[in-house]
Structures are given as C-alpha cells and as structure tokens.
C-alpha atoms as a PDB file:
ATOM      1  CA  UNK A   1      11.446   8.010 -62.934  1.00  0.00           C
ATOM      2  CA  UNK A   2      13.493   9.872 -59.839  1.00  0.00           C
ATOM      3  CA  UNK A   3       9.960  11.549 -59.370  1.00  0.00           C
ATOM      4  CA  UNK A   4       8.261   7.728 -58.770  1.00  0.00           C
ATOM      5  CA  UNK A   5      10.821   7.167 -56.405  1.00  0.00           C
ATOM      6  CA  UNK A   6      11.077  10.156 -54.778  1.00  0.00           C
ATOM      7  CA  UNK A   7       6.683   9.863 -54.299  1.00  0.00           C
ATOM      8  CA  UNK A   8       7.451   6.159 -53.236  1.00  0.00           C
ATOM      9  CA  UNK A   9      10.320   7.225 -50.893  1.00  0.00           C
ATOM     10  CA  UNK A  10       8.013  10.170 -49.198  1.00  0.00           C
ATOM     11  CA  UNK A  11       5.033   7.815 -49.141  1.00  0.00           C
ATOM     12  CA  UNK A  12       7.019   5.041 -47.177  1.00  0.00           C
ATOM     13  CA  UNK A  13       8.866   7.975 -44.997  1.00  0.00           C
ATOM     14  CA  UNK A  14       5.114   8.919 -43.928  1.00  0.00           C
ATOM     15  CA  UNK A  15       4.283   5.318 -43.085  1.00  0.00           C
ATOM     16  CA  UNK A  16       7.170   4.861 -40.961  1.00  0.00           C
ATOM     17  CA  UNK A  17       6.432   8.257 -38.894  1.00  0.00           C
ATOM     18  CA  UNK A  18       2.970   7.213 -38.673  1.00  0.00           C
ATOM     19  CA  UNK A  19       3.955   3.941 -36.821  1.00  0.00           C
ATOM     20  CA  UNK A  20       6.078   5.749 -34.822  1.00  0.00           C
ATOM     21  CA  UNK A  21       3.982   8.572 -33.639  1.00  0.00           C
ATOM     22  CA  UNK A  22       1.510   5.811 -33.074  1.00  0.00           C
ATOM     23  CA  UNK A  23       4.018   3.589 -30.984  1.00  0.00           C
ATOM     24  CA  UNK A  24       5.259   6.420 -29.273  1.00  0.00           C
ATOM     25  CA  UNK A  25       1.273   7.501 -28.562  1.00  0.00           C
ATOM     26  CA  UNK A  26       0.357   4.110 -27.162  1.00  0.00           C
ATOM     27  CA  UNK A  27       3.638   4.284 -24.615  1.00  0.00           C
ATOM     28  CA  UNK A  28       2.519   7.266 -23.211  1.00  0.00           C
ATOM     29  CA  UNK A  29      -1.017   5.961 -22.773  1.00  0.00           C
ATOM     30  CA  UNK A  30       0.760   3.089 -21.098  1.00  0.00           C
ATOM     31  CA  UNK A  31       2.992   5.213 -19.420  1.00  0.00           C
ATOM     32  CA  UNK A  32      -0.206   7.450 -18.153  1.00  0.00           C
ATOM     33  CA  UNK A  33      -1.845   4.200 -16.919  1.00  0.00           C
ATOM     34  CA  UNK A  34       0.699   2.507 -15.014  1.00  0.00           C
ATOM     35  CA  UNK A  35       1.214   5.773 -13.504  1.00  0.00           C
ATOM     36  CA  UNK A  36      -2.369   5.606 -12.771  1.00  0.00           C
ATOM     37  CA  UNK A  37      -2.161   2.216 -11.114  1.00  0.00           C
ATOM     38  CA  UNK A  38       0.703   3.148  -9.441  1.00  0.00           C
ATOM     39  CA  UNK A  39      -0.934   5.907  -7.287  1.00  0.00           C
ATOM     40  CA  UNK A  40      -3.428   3.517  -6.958  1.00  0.00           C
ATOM     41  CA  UNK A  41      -1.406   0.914  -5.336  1.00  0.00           C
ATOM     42  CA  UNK A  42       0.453   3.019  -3.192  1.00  0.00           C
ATOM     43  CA  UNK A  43      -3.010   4.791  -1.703  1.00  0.00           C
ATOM     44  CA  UNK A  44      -4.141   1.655  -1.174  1.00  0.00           C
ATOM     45  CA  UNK A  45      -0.837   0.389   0.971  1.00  0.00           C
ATOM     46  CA  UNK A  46      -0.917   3.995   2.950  1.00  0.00           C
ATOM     47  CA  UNK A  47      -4.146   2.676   3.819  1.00  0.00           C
ATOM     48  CA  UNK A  48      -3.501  -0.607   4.812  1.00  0.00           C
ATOM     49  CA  UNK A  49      -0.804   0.752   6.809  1.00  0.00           C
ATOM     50  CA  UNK A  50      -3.089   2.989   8.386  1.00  0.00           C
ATOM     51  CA  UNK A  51      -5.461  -0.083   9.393  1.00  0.00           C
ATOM     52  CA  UNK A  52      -2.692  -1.903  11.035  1.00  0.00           C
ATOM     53  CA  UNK A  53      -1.315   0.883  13.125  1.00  0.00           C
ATOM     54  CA  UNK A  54      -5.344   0.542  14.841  1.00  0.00           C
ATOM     55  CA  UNK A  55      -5.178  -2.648  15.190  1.00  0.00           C
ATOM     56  CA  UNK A  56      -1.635  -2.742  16.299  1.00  0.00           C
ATOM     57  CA  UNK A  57      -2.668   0.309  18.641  1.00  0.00           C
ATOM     58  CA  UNK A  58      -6.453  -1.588  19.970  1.00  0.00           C
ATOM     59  CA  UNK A  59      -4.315  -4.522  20.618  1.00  0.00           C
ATOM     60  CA  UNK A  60      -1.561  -2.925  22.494  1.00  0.00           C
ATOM     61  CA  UNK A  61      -4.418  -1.476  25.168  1.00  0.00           C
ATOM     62  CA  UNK A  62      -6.274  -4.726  25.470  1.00  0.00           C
ATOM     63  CA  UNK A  63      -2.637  -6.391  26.282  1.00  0.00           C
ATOM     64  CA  UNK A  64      -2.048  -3.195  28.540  1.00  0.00           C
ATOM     65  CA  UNK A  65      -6.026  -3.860  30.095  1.00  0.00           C
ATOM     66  CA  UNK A  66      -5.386  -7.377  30.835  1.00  0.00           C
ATOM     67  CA  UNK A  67      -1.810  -6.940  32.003  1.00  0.00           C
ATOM     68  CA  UNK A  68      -3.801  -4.042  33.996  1.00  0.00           C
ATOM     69  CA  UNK A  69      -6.724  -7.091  35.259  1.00  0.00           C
ATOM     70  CA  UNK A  70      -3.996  -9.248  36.386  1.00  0.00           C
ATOM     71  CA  UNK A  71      -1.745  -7.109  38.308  1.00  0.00           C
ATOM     72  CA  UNK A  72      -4.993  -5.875  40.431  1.00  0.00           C
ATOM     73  CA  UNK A  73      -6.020  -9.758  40.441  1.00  0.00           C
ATOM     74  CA  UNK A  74      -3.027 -10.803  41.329  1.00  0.00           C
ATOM     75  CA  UNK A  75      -2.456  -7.770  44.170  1.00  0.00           C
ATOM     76  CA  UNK A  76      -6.198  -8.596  45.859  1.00  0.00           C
ATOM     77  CA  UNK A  77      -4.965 -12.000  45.954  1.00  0.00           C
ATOM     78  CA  UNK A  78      -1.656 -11.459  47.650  1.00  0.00           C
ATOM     79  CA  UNK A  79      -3.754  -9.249  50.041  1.00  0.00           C
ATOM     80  CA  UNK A  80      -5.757 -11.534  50.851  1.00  0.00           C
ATOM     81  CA  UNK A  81      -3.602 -14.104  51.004  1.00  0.00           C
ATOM     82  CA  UNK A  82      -1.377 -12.279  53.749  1.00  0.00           C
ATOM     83  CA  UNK A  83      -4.445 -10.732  55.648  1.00  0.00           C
ATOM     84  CA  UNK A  84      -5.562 -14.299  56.341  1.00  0.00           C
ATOM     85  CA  UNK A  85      -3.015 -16.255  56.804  1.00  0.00           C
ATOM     86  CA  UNK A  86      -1.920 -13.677  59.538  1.00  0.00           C
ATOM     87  CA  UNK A  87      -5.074 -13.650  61.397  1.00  0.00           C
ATOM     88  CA  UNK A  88      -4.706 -17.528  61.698  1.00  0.00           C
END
C-alpha cells in the first residue's frame, strides 16, 4: 500500500514540476518578447526624435531666412525712405 502512495505521490510531484517548468517556460517567452517590443519601441522613439530635431532644425532657418527677408526689406525701405525724403 505505501508503494501506491509513494507511485501516486511521485506521479503528482511530476505533474506539479511539469506545470511549473511550463509556467516558468512561457514567462521567459514573455519575458523575451516584451523585451523584444521594448527595443522596438524605444528605436522607434530615437527615431522620432531624430525627425523632429529636422524639422525643428528646417524650421529654425526658414524663421532665420525670413527674419533675414525682413531685416533687408525693412533696411531698403528705410533707405529709401531717407534718400527721398531728403532730396525733397
């Protein structure tokens, strides 16, 4: 009879490791993939940042271009301005 039990007590021993080597399987996989997805995510914001520093940068010389445009429009205007109105 101890021998039943003892087969029975080994038997349900091996179904409990089982579940746990296959729990603790499945969290690495899921361990492995959010790791994945986390590379992922952060390549993907490097990018992004990346992008926006251009356009931050593009946008920064067309403000400096027209800033540029209006100081010379605004200089041949005073020029003019003067060199007229002191030959009237």
């Amino acid at each position: 009879m101890t021998s039943l039990k003892q087969m029975f007590t080994h038997r349900v021993i091996e179904q409990v490791e089982s579940a746990r080597d296959n729990v603790l399987h499945k969290v690495e996989k899921i361990q492995q993939e959010t790791q994945k997805r986390l590379e992922s995510v952060k390549h993907e914001a490097q990018k992004q940042v990346r992008e926006t520093r251009k356009m931050a940068a593009g946008a920064a010389w067309w403000v400096f271009s027209s800033a540029l445009s209006s100081l010379a429009a605004s200089a041949i205007a005073g020029y003019l301005a003067v060199t007229r109105f002191a030959i009237l």
